[in-house]
N, C-alpha and C. Protein backbone atom coordinates (compact mmCIF):
# COMPACT_ATOMS: atom_id res chain seq x y z
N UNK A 1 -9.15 24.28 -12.70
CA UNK A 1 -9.42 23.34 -13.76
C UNK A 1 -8.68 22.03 -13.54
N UNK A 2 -7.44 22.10 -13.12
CA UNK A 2 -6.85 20.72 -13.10
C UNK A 2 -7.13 19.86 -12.08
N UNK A 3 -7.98 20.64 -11.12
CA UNK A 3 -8.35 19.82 -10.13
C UNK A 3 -9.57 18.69 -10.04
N UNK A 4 -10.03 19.12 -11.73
CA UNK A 4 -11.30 18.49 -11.99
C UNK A 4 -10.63 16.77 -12.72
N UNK A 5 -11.32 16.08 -12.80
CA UNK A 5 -10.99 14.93 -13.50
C UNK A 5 -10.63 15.61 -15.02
N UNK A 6 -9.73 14.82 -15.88
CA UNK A 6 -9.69 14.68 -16.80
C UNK A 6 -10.99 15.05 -17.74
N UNK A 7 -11.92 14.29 -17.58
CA UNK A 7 -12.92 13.83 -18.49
C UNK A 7 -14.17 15.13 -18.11
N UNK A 8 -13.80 15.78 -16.97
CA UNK A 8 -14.51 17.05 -17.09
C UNK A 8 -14.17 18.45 -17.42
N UNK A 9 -13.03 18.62 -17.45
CA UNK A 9 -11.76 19.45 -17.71
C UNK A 9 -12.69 20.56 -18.77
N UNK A 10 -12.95 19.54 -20.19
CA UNK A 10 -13.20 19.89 -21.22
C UNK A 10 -15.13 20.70 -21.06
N UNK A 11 -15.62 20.10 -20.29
CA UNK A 11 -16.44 20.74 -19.91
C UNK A 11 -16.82 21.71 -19.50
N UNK A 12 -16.04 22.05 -18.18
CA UNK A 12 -15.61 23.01 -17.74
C UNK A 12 -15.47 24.22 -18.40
N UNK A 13 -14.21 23.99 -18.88
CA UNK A 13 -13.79 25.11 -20.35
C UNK A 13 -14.31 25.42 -21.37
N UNK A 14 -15.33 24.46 -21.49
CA UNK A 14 -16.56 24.82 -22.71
C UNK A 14 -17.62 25.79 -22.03
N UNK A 15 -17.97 25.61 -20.78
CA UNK A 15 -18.91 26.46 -20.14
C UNK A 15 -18.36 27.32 -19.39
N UNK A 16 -17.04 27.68 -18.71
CA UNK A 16 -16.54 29.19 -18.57
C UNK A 16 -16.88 29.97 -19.59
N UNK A 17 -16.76 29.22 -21.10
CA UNK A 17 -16.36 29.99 -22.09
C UNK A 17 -17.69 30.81 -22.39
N UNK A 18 -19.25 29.95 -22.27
CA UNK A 18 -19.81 30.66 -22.17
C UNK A 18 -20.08 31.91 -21.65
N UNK A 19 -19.81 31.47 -20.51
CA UNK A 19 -20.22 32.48 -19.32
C UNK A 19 -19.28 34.11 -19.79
N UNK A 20 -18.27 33.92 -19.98
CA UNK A 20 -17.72 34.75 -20.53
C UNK A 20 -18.15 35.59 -21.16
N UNK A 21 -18.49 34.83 -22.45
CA UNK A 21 -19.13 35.62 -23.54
C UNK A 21 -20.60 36.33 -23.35
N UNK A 22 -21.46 35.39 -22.47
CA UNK A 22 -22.47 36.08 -22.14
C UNK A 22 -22.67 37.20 -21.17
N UNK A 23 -21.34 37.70 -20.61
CA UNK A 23 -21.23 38.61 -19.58
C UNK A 23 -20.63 39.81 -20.92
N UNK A 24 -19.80 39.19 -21.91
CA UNK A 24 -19.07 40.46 -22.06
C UNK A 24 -18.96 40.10 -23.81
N UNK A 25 -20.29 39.93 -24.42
CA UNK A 25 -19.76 39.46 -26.29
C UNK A 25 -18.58 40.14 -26.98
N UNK A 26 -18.14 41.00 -26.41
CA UNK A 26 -16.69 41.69 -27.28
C UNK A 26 -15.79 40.79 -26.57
N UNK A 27 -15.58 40.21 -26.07
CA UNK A 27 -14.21 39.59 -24.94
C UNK A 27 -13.31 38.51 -26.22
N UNK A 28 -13.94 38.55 -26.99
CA UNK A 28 -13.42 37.45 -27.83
C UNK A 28 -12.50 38.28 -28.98
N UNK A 29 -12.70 39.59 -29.06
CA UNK A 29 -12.61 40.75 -30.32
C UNK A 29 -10.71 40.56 -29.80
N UNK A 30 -9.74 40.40 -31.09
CA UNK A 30 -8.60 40.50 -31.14
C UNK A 30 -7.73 41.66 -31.25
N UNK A 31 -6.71 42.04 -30.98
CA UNK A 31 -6.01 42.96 -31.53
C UNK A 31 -5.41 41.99 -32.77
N UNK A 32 -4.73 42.53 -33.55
CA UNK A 32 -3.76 41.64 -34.71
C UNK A 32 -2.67 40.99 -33.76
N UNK A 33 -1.72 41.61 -33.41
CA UNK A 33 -0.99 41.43 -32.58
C UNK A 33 -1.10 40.10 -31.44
N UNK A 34 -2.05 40.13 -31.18
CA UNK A 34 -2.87 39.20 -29.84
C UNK A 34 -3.03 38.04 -30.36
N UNK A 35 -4.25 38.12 -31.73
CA UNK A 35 -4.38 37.21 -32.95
C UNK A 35 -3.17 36.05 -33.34
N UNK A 36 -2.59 37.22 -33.62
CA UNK A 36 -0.55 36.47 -34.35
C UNK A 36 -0.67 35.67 -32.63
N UNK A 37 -0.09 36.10 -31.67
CA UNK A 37 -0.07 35.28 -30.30
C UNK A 37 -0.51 34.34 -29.94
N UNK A 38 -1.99 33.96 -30.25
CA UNK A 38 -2.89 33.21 -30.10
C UNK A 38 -2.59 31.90 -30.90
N UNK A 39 -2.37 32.44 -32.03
CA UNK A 39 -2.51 31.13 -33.44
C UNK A 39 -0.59 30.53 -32.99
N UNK A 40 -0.11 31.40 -32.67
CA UNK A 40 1.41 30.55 -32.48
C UNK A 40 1.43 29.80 -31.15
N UNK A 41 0.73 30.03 -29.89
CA UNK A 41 0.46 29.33 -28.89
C UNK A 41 -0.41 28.31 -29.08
N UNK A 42 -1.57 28.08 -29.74
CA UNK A 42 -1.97 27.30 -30.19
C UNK A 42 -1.13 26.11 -31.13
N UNK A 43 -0.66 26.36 -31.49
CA UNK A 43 0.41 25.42 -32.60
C UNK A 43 1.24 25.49 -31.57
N UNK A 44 2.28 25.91 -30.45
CA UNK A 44 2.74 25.02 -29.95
C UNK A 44 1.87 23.88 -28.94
N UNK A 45 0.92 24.52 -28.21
CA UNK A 45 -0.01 23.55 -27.62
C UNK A 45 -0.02 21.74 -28.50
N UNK A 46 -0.40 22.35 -29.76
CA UNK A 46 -1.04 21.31 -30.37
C UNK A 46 0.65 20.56 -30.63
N UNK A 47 1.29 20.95 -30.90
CA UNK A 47 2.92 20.16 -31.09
C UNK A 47 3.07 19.44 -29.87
N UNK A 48 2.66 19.73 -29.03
CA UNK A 48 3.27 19.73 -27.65
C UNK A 48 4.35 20.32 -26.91
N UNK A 49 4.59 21.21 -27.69
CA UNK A 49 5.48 22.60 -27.39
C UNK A 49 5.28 23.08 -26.13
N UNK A 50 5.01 22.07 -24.91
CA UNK A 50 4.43 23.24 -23.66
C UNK A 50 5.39 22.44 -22.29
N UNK A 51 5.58 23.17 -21.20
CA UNK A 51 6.69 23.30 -20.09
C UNK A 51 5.29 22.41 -19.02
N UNK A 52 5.63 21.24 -18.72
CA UNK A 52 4.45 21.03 -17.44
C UNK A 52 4.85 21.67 -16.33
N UNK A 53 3.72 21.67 -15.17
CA UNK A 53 4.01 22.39 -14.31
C UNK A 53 5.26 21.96 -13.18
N UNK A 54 5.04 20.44 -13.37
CA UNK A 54 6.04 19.96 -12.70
C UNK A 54 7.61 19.97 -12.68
N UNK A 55 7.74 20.57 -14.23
CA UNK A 55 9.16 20.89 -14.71
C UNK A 55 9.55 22.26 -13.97
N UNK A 56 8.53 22.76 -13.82
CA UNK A 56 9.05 24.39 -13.13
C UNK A 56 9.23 24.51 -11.58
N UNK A 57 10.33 25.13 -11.09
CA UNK A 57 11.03 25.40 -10.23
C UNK A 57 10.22 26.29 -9.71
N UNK A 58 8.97 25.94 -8.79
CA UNK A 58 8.39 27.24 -8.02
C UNK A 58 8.71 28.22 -7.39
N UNK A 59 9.97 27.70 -6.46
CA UNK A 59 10.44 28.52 -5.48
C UNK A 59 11.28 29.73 -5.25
């Protein structure tokens, strides 16, 4: 994905997402647990709560 421009990124990820779902319509089905996970990663995403890749020490 990051290898795509910017401005297709979002595209991309809109149509994996299909593909996904049309291979497997339960893939989306939560545990609670997973749910709770999801909605708190999301809110940091959206804060900007997130580590770029460049900050991390690969080696």
């Amino acid at each position: 994905m990051e290898i795509l421009p910017e401005s297709e990124q979002f595209f991309a990820l809109e149509f994996i997402k299909k593909l996904v779902l049309a291979w497997d319509p339960d893939f989306t089905k939560l545990t609670p647990s997973e749910r709770e996970e999801l909605e708190q990663a999301t809110k940091e995403i959206e804060n900007g709560e997130t580590v770029s890749h460049d900050a991390i020490n690969w080696d």
